[in-house]
PDB file of N, CA and C in Angstrom:
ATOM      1  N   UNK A   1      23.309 -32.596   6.009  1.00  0.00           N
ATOM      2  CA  UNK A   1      22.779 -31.935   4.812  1.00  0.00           C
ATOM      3  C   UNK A   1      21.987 -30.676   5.178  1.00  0.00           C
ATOM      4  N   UNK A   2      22.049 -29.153   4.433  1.00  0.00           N
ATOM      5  CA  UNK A   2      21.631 -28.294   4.747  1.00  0.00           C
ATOM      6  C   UNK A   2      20.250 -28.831   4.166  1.00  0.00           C
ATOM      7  N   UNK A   3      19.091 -28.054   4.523  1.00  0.00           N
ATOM      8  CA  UNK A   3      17.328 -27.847   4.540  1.00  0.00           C
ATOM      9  C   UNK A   3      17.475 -27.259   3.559  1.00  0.00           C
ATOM     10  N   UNK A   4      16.331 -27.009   2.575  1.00  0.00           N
ATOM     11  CA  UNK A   4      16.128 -26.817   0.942  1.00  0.00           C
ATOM     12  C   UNK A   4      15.729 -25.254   1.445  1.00  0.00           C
ATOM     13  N   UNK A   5      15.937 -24.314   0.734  1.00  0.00           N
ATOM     14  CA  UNK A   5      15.606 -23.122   0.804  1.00  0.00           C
ATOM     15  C   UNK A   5      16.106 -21.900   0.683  1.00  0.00           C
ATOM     16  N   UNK A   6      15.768 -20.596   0.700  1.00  0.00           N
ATOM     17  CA  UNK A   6      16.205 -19.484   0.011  1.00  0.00           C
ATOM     18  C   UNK A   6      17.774 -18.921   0.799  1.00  0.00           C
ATOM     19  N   UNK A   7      18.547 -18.623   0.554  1.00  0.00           N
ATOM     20  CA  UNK A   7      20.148 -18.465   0.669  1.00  0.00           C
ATOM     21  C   UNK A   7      20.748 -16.949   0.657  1.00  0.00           C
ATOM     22  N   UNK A   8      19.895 -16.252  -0.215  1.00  0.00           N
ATOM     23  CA  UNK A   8      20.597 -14.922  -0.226  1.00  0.00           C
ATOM     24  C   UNK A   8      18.928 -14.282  -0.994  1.00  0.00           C
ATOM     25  N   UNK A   9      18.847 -12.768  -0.458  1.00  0.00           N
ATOM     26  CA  UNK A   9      18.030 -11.820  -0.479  1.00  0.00           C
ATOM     27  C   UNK A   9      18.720 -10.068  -1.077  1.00  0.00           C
ATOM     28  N   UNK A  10      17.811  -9.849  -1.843  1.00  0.00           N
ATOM     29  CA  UNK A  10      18.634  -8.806  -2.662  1.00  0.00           C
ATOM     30  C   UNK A  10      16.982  -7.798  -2.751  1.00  0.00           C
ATOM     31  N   UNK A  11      16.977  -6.790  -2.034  1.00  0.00           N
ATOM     32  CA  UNK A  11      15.714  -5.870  -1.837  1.00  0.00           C
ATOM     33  C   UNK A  11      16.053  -5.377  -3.308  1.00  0.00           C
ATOM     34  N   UNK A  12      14.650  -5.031  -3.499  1.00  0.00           N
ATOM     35  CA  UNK A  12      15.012  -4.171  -5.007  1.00  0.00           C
ATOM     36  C   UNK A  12      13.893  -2.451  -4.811  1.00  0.00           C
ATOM     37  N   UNK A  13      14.571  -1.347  -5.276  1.00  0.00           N
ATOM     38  CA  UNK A  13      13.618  -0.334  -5.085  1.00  0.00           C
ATOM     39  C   UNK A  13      12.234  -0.621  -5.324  1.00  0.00           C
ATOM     40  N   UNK A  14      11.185  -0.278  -4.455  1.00  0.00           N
ATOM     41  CA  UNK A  14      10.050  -0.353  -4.281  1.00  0.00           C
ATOM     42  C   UNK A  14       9.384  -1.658  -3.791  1.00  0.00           C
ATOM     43  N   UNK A  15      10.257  -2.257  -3.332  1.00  0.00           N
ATOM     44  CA  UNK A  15       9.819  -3.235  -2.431  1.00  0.00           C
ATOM     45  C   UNK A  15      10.239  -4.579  -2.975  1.00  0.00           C
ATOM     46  N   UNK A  16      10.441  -4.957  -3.893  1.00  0.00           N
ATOM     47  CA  UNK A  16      10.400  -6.473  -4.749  1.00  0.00           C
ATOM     48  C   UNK A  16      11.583  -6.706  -4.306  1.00  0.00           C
ATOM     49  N   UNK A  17      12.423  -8.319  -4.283  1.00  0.00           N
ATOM     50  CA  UNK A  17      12.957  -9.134  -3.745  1.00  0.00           C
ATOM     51  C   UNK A  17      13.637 -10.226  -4.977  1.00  0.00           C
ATOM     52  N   UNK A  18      14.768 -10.228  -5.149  1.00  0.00           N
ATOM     53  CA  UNK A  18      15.714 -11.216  -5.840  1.00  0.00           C
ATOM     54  C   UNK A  18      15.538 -12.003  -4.906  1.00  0.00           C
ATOM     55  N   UNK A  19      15.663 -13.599  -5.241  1.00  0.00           N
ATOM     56  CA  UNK A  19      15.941 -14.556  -3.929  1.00  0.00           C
ATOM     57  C   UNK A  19      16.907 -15.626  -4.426  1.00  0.00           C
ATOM     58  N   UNK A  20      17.833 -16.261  -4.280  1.00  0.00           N
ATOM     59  CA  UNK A  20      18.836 -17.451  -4.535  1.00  0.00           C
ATOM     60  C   UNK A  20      18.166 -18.520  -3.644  1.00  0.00           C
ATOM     61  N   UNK A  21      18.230 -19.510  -4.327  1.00  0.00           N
ATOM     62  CA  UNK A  21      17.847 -20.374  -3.069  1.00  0.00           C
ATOM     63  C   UNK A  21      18.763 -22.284  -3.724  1.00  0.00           C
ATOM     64  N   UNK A  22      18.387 -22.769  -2.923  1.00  0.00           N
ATOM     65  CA  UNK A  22      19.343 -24.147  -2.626  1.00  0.00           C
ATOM     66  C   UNK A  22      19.271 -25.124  -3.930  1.00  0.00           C
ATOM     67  N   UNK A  23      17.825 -24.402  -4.783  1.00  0.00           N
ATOM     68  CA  UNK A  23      17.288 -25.151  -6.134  1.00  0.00           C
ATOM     69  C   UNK A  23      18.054 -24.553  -6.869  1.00  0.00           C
ATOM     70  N   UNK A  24      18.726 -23.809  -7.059  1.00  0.00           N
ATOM     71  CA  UNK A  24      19.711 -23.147  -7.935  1.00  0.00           C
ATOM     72  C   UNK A  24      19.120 -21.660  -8.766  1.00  0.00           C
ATOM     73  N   UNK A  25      17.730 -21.497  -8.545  1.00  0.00           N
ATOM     74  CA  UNK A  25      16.736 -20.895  -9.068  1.00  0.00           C
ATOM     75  C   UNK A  25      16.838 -19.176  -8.846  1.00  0.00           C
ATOM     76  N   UNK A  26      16.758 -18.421  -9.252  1.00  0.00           N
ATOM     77  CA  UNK A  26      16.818 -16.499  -9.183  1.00  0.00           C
ATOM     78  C   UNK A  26      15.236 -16.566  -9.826  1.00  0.00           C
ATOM     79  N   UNK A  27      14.571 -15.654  -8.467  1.00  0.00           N
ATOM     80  CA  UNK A  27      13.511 -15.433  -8.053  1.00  0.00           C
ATOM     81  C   UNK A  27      12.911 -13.734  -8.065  1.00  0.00           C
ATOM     82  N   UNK A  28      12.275 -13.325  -8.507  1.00  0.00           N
ATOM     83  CA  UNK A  28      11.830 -11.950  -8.451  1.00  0.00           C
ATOM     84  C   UNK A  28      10.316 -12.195  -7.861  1.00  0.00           C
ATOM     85  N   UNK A  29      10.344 -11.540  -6.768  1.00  0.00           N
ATOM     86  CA  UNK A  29       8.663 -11.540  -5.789  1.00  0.00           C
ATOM     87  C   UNK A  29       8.298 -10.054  -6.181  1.00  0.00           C
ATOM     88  N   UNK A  30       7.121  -9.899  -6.596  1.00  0.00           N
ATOM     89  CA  UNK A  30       6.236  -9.076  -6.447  1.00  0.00           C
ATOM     90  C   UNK A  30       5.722  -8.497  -5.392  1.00  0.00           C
ATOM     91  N   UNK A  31       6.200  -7.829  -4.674  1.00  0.00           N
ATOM     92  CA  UNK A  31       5.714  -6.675  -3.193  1.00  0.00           C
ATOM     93  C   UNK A  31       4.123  -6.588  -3.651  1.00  0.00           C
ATOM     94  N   UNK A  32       3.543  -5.708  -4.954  1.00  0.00           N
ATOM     95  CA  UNK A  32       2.439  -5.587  -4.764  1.00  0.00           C
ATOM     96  C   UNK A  32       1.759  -6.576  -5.468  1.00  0.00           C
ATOM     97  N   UNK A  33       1.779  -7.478  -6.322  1.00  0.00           N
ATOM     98  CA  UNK A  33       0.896  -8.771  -6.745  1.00  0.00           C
ATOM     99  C   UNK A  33       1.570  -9.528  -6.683  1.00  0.00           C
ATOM    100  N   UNK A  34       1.880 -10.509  -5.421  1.00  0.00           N
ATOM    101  CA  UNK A  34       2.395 -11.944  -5.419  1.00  0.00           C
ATOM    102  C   UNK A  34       2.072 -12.852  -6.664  1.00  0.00           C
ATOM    103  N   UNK A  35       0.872 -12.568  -7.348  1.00  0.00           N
ATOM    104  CA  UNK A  35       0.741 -13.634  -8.361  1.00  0.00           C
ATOM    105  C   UNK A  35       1.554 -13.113  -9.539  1.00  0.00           C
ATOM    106  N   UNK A  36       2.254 -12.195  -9.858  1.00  0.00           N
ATOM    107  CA  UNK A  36       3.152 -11.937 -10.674  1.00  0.00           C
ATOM    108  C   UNK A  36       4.487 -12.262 -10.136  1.00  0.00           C
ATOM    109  N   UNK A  37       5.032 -12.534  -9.303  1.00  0.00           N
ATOM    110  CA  UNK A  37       6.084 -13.464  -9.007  1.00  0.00           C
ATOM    111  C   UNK A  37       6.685 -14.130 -10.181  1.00  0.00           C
ATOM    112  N   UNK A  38       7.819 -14.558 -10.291  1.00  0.00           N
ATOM    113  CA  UNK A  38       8.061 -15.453 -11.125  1.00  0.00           C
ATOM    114  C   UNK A  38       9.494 -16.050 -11.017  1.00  0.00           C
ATOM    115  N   UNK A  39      10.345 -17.210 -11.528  1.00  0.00           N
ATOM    116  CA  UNK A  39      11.631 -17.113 -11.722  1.00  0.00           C
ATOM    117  C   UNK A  39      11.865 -16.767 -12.806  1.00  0.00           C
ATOM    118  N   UNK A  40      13.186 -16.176 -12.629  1.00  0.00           N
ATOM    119  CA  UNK A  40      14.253 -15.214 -13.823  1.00  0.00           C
ATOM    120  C   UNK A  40      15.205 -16.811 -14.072  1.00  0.00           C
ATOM    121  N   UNK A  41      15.536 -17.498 -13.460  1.00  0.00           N
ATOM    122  CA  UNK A  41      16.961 -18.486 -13.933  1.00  0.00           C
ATOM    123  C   UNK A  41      16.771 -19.415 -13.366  1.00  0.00           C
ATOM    124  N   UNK A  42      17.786 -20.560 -13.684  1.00  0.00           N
ATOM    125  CA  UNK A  42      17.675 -21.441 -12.780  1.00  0.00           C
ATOM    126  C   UNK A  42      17.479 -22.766 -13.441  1.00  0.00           C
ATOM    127  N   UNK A  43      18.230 -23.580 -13.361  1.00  0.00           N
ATOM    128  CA  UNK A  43      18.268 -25.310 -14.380  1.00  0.00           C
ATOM    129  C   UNK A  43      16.671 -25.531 -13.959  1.00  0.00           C
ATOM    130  N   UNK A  44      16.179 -26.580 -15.207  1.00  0.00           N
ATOM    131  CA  UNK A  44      15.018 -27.577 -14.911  1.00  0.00           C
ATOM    132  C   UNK A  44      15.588 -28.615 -14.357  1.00  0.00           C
ATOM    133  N   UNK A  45      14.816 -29.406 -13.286  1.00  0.00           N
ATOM    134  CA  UNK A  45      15.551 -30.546 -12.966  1.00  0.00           C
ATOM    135  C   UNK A  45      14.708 -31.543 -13.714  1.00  0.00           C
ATOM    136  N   UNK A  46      15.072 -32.455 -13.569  1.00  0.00           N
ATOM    137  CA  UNK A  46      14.234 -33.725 -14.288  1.00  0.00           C
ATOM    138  C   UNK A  46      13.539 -34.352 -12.936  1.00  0.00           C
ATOM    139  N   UNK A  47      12.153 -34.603 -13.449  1.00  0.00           N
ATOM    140  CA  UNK A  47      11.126 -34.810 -12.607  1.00  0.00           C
ATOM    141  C   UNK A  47      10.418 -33.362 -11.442  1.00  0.00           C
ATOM    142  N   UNK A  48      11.178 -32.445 -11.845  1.00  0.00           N
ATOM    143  CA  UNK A  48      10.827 -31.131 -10.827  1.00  0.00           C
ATOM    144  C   UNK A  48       9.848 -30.711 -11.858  1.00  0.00           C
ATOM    145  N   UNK A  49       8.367 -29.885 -11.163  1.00  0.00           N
ATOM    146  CA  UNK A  49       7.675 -29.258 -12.287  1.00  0.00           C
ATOM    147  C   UNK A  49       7.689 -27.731 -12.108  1.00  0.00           C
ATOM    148  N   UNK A  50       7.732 -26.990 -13.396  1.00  0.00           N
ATOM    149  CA  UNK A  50       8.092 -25.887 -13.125  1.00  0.00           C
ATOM    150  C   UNK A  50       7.001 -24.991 -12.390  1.00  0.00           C
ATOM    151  N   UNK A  51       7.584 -23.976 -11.608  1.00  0.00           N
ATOM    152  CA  UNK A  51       7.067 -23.553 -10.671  1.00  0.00           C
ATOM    153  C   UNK A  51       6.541 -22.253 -11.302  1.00  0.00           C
ATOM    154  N   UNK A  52       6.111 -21.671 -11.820  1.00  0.00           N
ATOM    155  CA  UNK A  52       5.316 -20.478 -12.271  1.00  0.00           C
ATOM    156  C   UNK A  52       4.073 -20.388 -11.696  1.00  0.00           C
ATOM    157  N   UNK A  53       4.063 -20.520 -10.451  1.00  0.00           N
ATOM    158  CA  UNK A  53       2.761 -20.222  -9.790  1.00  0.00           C
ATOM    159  C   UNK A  53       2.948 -20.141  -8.196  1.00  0.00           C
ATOM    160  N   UNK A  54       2.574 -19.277  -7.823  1.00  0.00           N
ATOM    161  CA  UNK A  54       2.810 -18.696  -6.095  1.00  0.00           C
ATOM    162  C   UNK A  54       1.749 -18.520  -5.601  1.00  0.00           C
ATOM    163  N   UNK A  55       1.637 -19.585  -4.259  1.00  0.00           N
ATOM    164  CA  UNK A  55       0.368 -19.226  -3.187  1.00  0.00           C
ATOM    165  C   UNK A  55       0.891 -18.557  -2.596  1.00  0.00           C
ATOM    166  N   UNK A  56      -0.303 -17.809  -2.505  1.00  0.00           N
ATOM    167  CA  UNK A  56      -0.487 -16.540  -1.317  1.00  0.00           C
ATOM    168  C   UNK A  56      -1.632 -16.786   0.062  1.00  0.00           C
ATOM    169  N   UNK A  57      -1.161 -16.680   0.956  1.00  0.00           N
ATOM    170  CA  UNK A  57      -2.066 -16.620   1.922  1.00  0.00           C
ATOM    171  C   UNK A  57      -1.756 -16.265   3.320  1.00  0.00           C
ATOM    172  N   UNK A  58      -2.501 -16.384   4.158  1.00  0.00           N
ATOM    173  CA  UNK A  58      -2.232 -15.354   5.570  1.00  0.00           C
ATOM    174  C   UNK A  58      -1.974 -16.150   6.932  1.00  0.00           C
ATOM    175  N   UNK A  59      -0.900 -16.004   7.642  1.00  0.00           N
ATOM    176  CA  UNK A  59      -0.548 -16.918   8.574  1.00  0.00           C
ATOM    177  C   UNK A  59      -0.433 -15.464   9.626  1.00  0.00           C
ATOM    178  N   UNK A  60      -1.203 -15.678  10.722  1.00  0.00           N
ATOM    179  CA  UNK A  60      -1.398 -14.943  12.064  1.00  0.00           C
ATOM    180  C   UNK A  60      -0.450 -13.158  11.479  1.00  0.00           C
ATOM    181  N   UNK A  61      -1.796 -12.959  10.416  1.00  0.00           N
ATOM    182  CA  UNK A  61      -1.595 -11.436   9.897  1.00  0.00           C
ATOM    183  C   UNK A  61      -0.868 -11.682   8.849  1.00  0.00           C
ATOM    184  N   UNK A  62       0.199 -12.165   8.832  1.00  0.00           N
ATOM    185  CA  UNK A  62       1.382 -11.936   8.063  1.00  0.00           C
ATOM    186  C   UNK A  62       1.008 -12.652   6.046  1.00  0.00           C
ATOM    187  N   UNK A  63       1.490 -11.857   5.086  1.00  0.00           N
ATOM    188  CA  UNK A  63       0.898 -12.431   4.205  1.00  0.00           C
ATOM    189  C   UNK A  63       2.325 -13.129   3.211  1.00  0.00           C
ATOM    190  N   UNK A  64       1.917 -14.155   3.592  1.00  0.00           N
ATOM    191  CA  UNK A  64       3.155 -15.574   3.181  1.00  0.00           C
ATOM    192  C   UNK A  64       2.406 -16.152   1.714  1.00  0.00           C
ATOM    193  N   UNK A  65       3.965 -15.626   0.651  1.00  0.00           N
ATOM    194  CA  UNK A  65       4.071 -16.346  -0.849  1.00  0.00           C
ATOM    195  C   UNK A  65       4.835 -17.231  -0.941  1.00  0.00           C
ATOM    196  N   UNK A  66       4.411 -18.628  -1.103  1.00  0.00           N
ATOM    197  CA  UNK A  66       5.001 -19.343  -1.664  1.00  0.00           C
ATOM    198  C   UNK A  66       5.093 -20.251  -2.800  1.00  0.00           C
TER     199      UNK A  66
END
């Protein structure tokens, strides 16, 4: 079984990021406010809660949204 996670990456002018990932979900990241992140698509699953909310924080410099 493949590992749960993002599948295809689509840069968008000025930095922001489409993402596909294994949840079936289309993702738009915010380059300059991670907390505006959000998903565009993507089924609800039953028992999944929806995800409209992205941590941000800093792993050796690097600043990781998830």
């Amino acid at each position: 079984p493949r590992l749960p996670g993002i599948r295809t990456l689509l840069p968008l002018p000025g930095g922001d990021l489409l993402t596909g990932g294994t949840d079936l979900k289309i993702r738009r990241w915010d380059h300059y406010s991670p907390d505006r992140s959000y998903c565009i698509c993507g089924p609800n699953l039953k028992g999944v809660g929806i995800d409209d909310f992205y941590e941000t924080k800093s792993s050796f410099g690097v600043q990781v949204v998830q």
